[in-house]
C-alpha atoms as a PDB file:
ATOM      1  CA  UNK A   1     -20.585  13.661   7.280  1.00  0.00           C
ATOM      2  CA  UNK A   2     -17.174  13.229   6.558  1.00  0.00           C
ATOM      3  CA  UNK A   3     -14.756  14.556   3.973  1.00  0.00           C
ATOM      4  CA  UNK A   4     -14.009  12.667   0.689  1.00  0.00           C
ATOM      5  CA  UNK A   5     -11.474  10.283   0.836  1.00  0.00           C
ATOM      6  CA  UNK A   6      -8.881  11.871  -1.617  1.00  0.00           C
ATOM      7  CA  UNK A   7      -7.596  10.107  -4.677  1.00  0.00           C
ATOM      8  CA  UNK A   8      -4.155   9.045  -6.196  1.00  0.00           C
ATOM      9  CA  UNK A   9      -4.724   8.488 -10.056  1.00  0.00           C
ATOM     10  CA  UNK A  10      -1.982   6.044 -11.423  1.00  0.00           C
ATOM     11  CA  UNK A  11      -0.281   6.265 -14.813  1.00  0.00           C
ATOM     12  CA  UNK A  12      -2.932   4.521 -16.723  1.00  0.00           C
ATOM     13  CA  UNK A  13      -5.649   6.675 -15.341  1.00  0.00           C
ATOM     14  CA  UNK A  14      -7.225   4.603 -12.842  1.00  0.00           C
ATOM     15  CA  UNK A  15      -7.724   6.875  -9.400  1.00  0.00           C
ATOM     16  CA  UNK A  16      -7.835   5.004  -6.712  1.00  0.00           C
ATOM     17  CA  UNK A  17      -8.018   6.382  -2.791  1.00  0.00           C
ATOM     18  CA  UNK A  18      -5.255   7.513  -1.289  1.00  0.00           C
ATOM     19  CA  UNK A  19      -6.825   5.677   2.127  1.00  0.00           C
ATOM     20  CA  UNK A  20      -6.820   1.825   1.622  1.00  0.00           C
ATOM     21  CA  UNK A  21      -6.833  -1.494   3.323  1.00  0.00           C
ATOM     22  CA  UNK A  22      -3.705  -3.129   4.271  1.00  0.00           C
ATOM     23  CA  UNK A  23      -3.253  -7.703   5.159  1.00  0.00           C
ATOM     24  CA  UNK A  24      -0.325  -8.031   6.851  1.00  0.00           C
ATOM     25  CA  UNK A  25      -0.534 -10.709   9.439  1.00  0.00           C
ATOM     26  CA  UNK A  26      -4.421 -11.432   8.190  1.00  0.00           C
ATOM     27  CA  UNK A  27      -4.921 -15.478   7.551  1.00  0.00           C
ATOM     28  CA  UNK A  28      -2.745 -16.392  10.002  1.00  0.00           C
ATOM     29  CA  UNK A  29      -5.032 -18.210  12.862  1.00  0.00           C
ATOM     30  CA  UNK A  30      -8.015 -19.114  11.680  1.00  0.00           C
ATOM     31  CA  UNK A  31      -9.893 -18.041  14.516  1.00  0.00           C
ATOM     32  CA  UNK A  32      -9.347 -14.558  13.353  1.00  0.00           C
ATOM     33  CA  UNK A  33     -10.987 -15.462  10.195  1.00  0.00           C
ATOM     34  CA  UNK A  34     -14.602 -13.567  11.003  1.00  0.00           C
ATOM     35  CA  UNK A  35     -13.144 -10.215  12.555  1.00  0.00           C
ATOM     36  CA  UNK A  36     -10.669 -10.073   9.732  1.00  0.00           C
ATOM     37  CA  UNK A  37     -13.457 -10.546   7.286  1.00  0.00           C
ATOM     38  CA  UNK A  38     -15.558  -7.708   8.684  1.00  0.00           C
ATOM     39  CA  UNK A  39     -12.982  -5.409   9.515  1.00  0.00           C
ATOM     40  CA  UNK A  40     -12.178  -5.466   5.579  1.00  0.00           C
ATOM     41  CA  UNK A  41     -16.312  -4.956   4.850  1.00  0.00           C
ATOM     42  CA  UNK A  42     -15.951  -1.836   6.921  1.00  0.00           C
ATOM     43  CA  UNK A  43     -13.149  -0.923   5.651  1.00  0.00           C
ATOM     44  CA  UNK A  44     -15.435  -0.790   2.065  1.00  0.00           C
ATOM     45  CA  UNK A  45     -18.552   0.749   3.539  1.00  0.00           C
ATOM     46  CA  UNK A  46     -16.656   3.861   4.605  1.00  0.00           C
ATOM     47  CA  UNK A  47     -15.130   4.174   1.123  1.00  0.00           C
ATOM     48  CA  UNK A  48     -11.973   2.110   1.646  1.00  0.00           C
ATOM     49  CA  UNK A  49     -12.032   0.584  -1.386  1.00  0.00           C
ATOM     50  CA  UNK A  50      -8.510  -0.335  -2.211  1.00  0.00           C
ATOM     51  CA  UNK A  51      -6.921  -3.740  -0.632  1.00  0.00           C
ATOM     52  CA  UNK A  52      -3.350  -4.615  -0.671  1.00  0.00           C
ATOM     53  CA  UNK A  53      -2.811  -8.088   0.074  1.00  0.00           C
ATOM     54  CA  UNK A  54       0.485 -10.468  -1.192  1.00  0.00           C
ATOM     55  CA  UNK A  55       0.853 -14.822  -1.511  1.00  0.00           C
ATOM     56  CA  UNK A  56       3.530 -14.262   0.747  1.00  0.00           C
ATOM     57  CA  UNK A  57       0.990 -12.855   4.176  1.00  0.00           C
ATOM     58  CA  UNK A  58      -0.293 -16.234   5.724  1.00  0.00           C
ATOM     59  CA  UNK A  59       1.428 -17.896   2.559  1.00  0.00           C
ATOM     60  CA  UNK A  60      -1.892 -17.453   0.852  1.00  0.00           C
ATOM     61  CA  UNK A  61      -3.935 -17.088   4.042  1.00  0.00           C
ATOM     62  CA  UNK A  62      -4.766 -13.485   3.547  1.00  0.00           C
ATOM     63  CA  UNK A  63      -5.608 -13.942   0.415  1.00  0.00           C
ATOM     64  CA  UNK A  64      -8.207 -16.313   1.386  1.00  0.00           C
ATOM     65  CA  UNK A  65     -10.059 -13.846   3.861  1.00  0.00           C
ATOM     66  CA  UNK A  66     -10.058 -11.335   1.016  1.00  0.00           C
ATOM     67  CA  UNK A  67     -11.493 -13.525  -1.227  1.00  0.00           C
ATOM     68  CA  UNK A  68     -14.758 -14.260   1.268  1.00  0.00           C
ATOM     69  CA  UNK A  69     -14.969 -10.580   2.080  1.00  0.00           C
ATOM     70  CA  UNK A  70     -15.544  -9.875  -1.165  1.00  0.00           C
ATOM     71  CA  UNK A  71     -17.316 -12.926  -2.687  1.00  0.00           C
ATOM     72  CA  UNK A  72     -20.171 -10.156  -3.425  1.00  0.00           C
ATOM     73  CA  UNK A  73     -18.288  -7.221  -3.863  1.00  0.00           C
ATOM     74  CA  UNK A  74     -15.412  -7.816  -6.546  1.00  0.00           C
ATOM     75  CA  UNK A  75     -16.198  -4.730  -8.539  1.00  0.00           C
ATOM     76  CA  UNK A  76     -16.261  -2.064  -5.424  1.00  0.00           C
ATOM     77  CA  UNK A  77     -12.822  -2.682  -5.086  1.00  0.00           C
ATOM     78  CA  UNK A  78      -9.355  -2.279  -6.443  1.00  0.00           C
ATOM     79  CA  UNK A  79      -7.587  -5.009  -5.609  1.00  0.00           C
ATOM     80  CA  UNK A  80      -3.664  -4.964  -5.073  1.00  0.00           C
ATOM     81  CA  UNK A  81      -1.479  -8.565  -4.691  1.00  0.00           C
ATOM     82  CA  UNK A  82       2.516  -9.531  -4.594  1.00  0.00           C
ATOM     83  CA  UNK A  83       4.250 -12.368  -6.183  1.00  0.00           C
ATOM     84  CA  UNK A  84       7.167 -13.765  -4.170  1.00  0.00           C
ATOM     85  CA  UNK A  85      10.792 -12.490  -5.217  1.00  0.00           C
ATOM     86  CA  UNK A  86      11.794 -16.145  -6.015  1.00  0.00           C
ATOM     87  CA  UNK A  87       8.448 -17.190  -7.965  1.00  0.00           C
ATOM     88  CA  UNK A  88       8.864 -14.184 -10.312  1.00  0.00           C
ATOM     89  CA  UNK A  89      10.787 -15.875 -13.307  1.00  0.00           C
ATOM     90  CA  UNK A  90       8.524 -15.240 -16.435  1.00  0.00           C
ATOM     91  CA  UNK A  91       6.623 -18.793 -16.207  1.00  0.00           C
ATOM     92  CA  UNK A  92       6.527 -18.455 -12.461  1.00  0.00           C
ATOM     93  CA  UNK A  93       5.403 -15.195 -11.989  1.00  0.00           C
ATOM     94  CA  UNK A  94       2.063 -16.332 -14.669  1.00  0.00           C
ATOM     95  CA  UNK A  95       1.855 -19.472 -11.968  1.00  0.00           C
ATOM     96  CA  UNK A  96       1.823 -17.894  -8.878  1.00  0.00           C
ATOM     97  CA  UNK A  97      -0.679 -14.976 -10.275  1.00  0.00           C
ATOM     98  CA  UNK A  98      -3.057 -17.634 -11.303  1.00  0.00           C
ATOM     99  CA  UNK A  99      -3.007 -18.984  -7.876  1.00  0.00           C
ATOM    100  CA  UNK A 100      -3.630 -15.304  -6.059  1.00  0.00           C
ATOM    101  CA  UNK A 101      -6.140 -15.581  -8.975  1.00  0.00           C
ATOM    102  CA  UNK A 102      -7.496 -19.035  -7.242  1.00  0.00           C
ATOM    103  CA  UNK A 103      -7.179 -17.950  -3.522  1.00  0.00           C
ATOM    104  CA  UNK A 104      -9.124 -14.574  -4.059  1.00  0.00           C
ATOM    105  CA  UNK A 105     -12.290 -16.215  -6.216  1.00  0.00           C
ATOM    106  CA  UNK A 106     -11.443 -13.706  -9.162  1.00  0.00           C
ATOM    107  CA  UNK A 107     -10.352 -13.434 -12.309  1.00  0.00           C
ATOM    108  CA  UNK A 108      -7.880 -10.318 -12.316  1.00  0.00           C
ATOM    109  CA  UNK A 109      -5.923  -8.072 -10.188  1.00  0.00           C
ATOM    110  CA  UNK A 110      -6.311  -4.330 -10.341  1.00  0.00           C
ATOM    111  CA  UNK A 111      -2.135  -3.909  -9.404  1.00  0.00           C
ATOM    112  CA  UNK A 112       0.108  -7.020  -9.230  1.00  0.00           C
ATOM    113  CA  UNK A 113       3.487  -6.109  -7.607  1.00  0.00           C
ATOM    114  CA  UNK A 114       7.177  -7.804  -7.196  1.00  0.00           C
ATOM    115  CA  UNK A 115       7.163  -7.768  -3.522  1.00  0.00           C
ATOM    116  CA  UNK A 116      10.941  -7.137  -3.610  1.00  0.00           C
ATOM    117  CA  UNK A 117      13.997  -8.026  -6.137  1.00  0.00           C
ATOM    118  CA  UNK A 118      15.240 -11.544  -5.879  1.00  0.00           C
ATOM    119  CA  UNK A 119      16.919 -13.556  -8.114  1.00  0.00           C
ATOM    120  CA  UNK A 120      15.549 -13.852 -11.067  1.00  0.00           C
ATOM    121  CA  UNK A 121      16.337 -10.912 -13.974  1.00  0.00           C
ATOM    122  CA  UNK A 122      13.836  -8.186 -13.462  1.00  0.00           C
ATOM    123  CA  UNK A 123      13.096  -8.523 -17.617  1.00  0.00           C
ATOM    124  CA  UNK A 124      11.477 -11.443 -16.906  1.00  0.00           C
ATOM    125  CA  UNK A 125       9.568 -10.561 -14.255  1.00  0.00           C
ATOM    126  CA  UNK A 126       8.512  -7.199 -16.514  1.00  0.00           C
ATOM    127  CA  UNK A 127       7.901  -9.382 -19.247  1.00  0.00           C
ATOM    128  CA  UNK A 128       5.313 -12.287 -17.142  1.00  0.00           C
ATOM    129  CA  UNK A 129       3.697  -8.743 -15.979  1.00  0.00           C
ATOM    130  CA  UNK A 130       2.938  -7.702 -19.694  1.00  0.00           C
ATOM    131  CA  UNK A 131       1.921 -11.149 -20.713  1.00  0.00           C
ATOM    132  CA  UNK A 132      -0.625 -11.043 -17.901  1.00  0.00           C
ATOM    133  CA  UNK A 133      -1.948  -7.464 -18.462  1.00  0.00           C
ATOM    134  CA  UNK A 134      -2.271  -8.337 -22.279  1.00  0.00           C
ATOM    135  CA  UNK A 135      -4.282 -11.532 -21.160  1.00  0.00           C
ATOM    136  CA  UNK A 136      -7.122  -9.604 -18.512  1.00  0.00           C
ATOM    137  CA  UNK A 137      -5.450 -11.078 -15.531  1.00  0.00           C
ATOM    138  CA  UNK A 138      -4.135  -8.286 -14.457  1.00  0.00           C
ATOM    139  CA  UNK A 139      -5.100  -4.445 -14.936  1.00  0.00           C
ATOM    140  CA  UNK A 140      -1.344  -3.352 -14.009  1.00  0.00           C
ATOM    141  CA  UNK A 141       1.745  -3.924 -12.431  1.00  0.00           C
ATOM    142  CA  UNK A 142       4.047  -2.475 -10.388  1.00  0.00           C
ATOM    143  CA  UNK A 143       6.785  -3.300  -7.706  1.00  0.00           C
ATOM    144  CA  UNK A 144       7.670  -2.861  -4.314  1.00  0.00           C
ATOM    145  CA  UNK A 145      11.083  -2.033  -2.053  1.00  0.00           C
ATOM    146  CA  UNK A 146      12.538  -0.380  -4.764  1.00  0.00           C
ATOM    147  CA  UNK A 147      15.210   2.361  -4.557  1.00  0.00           C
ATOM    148  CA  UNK A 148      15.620   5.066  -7.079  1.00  0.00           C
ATOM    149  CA  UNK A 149      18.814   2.831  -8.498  1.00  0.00           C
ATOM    150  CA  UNK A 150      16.317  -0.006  -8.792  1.00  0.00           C
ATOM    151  CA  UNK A 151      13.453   2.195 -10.491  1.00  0.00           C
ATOM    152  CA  UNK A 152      16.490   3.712 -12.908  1.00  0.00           C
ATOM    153  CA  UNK A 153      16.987  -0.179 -13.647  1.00  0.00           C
ATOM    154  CA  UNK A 154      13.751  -0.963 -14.214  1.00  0.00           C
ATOM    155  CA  UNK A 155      13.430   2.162 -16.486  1.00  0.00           C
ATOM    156  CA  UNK A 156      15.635   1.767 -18.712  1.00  0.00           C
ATOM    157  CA  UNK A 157      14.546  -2.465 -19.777  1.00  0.00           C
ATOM    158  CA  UNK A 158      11.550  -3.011 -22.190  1.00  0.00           C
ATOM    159  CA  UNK A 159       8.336  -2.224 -21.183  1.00  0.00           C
ATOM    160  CA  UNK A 160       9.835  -1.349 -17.673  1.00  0.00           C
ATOM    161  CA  UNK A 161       8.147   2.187 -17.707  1.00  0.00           C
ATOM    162  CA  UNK A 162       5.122   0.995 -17.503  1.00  0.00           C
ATOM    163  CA  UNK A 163       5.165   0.453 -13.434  1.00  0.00           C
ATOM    164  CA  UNK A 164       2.257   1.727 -11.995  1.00  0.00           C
ATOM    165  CA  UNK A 165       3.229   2.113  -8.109  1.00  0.00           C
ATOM    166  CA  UNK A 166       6.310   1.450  -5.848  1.00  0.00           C
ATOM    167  CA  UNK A 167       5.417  -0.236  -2.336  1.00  0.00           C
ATOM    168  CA  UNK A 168       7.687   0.796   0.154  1.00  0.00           C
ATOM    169  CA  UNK A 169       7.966   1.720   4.233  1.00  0.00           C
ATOM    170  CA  UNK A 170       7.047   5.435   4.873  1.00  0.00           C
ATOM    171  CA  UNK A 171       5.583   7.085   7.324  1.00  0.00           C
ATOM    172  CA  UNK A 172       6.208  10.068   9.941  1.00  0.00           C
ATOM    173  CA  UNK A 173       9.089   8.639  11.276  1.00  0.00           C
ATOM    174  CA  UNK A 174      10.372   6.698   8.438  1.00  0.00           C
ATOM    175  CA  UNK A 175      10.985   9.927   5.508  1.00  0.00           C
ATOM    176  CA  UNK A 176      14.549   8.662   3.926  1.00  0.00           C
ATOM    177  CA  UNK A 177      12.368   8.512   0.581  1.00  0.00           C
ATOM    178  CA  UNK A 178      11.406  11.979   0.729  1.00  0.00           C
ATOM    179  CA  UNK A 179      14.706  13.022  -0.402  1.00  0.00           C
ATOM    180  CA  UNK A 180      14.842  10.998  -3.699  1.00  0.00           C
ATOM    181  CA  UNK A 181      12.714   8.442  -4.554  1.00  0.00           C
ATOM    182  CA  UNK A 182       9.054   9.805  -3.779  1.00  0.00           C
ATOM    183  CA  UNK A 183      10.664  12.996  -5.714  1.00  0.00           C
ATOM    184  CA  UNK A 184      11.466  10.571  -8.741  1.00  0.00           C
ATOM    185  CA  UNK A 185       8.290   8.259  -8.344  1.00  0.00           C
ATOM    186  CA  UNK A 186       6.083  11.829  -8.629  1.00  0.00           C
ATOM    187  CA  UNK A 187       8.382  12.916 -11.672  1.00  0.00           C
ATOM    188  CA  UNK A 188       7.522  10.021 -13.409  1.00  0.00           C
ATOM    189  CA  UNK A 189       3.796   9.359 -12.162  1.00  0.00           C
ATOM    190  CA  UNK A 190       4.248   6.451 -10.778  1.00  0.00           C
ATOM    191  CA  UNK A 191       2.092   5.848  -7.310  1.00  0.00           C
ATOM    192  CA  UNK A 192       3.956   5.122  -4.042  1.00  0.00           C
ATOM    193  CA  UNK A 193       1.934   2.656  -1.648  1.00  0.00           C
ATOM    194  CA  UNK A 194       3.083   3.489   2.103  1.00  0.00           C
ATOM    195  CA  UNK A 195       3.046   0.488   3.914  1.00  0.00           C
ATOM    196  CA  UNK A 196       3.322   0.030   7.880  1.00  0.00           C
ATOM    197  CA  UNK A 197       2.104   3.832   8.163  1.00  0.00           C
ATOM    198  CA  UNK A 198       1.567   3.986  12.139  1.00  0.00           C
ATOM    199  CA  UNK A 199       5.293   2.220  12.201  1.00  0.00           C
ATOM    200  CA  UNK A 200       3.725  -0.774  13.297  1.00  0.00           C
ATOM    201  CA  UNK A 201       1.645   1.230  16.061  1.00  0.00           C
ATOM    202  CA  UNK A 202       4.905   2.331  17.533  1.00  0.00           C
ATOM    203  CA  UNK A 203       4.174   5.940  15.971  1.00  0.00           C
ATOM    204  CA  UNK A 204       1.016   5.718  18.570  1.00  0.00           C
ATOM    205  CA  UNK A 205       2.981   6.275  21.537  1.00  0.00           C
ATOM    206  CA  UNK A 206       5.406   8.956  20.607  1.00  0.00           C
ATOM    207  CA  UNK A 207       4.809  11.560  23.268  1.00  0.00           C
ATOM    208  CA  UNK A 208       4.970  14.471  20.889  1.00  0.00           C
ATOM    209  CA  UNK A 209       2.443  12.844  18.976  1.00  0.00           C
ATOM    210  CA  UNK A 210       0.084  12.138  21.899  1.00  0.00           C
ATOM    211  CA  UNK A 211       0.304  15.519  22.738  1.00  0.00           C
ATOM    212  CA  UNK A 212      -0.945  17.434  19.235  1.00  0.00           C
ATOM    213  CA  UNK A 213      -3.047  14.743  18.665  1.00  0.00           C
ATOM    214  CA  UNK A 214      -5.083  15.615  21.998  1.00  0.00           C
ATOM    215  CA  UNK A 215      -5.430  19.386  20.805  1.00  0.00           C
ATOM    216  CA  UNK A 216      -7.630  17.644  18.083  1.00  0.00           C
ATOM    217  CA  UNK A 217      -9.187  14.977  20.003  1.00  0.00           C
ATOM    218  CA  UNK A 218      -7.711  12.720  17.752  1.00  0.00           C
ATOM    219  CA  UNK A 219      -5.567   9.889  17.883  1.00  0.00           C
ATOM    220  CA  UNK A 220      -1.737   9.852  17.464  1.00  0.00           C
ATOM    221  CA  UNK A 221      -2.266   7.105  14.368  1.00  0.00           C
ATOM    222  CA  UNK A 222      -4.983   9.272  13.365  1.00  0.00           C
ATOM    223  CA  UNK A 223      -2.392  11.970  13.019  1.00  0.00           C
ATOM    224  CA  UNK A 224       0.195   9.673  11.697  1.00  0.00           C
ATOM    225  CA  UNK A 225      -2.452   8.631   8.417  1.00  0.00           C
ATOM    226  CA  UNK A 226      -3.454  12.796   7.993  1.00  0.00           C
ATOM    227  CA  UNK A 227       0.509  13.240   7.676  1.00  0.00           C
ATOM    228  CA  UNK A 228       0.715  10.810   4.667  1.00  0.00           C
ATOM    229  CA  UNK A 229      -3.124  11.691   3.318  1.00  0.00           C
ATOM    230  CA  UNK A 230      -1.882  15.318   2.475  1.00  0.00           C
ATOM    231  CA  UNK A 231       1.319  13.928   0.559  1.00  0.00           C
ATOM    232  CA  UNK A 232       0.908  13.953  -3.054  1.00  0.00           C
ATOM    233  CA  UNK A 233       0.549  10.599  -5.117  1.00  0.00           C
ATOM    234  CA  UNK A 234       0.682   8.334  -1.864  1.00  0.00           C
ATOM    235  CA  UNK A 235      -1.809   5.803  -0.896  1.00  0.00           C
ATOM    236  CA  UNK A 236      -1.695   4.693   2.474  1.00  0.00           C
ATOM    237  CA  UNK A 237      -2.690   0.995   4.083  1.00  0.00           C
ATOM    238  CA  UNK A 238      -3.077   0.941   7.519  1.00  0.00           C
ATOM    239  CA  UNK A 239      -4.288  -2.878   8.612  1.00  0.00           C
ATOM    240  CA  UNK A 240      -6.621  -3.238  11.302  1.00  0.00           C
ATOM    241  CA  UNK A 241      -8.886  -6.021  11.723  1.00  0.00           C
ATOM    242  CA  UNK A 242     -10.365  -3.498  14.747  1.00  0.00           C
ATOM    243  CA  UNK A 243     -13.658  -2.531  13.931  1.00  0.00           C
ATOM    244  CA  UNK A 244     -12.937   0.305  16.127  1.00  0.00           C
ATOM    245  CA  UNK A 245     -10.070   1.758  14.471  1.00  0.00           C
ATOM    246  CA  UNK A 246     -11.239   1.112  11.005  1.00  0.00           C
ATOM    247  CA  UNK A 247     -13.367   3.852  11.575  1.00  0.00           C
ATOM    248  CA  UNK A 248     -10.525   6.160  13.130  1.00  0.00           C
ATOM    249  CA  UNK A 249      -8.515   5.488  10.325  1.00  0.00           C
ATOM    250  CA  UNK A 250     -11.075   6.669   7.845  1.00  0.00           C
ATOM    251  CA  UNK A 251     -12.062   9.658  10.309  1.00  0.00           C
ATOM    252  CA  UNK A 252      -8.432  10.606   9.648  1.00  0.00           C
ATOM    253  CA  UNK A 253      -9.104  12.350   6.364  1.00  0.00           C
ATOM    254  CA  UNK A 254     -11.392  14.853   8.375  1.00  0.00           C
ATOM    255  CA  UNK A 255      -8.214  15.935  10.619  1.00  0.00           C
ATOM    256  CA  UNK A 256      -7.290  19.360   9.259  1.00  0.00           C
ATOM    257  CA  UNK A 257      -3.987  20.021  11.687  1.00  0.00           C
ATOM    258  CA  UNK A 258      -2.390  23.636  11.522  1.00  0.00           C
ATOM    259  CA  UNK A 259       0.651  24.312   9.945  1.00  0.00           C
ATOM    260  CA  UNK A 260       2.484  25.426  13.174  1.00  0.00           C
ATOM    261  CA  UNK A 261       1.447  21.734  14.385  1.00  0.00           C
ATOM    262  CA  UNK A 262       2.922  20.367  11.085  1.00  0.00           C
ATOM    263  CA  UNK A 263       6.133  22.354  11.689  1.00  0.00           C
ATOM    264  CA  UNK A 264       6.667  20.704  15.403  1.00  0.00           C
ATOM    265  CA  UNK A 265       6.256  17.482  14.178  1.00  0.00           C
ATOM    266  CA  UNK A 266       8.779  18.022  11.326  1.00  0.00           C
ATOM    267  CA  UNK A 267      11.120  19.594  14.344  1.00  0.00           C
ATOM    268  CA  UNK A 268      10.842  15.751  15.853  1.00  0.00           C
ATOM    269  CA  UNK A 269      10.257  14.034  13.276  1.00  0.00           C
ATOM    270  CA  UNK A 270      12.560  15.375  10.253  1.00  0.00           C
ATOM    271  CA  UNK A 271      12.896  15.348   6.528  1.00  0.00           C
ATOM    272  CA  UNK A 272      16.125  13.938   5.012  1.00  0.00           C
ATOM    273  CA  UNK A 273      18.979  16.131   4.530  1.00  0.00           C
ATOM    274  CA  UNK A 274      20.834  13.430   2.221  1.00  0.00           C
ATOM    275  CA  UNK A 275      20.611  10.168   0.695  1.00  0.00           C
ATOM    276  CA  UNK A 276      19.354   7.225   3.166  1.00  0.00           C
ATOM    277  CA  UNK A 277      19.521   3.729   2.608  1.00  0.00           C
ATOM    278  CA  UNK A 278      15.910   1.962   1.785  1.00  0.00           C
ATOM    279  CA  UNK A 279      14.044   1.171   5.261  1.00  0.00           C
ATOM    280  CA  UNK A 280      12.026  -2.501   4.839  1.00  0.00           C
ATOM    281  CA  UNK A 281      10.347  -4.154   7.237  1.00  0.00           C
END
């Protein structure tokens, strides 16, 4: 039996799990197609239900292979995609939503995010977000690699409060947000999606984190997801298309590591003592 997966609820009420599916480098060689596929159907068996996915992974690749995995499953799943920084004027941010829309076989998005700022004025952006939310298309919006200065920006233009979540790169050994911006995301309810959260897999071969993760027969990425699972209003989205670690990712939310184990691990890996410039991958 395993624990529940816990939840993140976002500002419009909506919980989701804080444990999702992550797309990165999915649709890329078609070849992978059928483990990709499955690894995502586990992913939703175990409880997984959230999938984070963007036009800009495979340039529309991943979204394909989402879109067959869940041809029969649309409504188990909240489903999370990105629009391109340079396709999100107001008319092109409709366009390239209605061809997520295409590639994916639905008819809305559960989250729809700027994948980072670009060039065109974020009110427009904000404004192509409303029109589609007022239209079904999509259920909300948000944004992601944004700073607090960015957030304060987006703030303070119509309609701008309404972001949902902030996407950004955190994990043990990537904190810089813990000093500010998860502080004002929480503040202000707004979700923050933490993507790459075993650093790539790098974070799996950290001897400190070998070592306490032996003590609980568990694996370092295993400890890597628990360390983000007990952080409040963060979702995490490891990508696998493993079967294998699918299921170690979702057995991370039965890891219950001691405090004294969480205290070493903040001894190597440490929380921010000032303001650090946004890490992006």
């Amino acid at each position: 039996m395993h624990d529940p997966i816990p939840t993140v609820t976002l500002p419009g009420g909506v919980s989701v799990p804080a444990l999702g599916l992550g797309t990165w480098q999915m649709g890329e060689v078609k070849a992978r197609a059928g483990e990709e596929i499955d690894s995502l159907r586990l992913g939703l068996d175990l409880g997984m239900t959230l999938i984070d996915t963007a036009e800009m992974y495979g340039e529309g690749g991943a979204e394909r292979v989402v879109g067959t995995a869940l041809e029969d499953r649309r409504d188990e799943v909240f489903l999370v995609s990105k629009v391109y920084p340079w396709n999100a004027s107001r008319a092109g941010t409709v366009a390239a939503c209605e061809a997520s829309l295409r590639r994916l076989k639905t008819d809305r998005l559960d989250l729809y995010l700027l994948h980072w700022r670009g060039e065109h004025p974020l009110a427009d952006t904000v404004a192509a977000f409303e029109e589609l939310k007022a239209a079904g298309k999509i259920g909300a919006w948000g944004v992601s690699n944004f700073d607090v200065a960015d957030m304060e920006e987006l703030f303070a233009l119509p309609d701008g409060a309404n972001c949902a979540a902030n996407q950004v790169l955190y994990n043990l050994g990537q904190r810089g947000i813990e000093y500010d911006l998860l502080p004002w995301c929480r503040a202000r309810g707004v979700a923050v999606m933490a993507y790459s959260p075993i650093e790539q897999g790098r974070l799996a071969h950290h001897p400190e984190l070998i070592h306490i993760a032996k003590a609980y027969q568990a694996t370092p990425a295993q400890v890597a997801l628990a360390f983000l699972l007990r952080r409040e209003g963060v979702i995490a989205i490891p990508k696998s298309s493993n079967l294998r670690r699918v299921r170690e990712n979702r057995d991370a939310v039965d890891l219950q590591v001691t405090e004294d184990d969480w205290a070493a691990l903040d001894a190597v890996f440490p929380a921010p003592e000032h303001k650090m410039p946004l890490a992006m991958i």
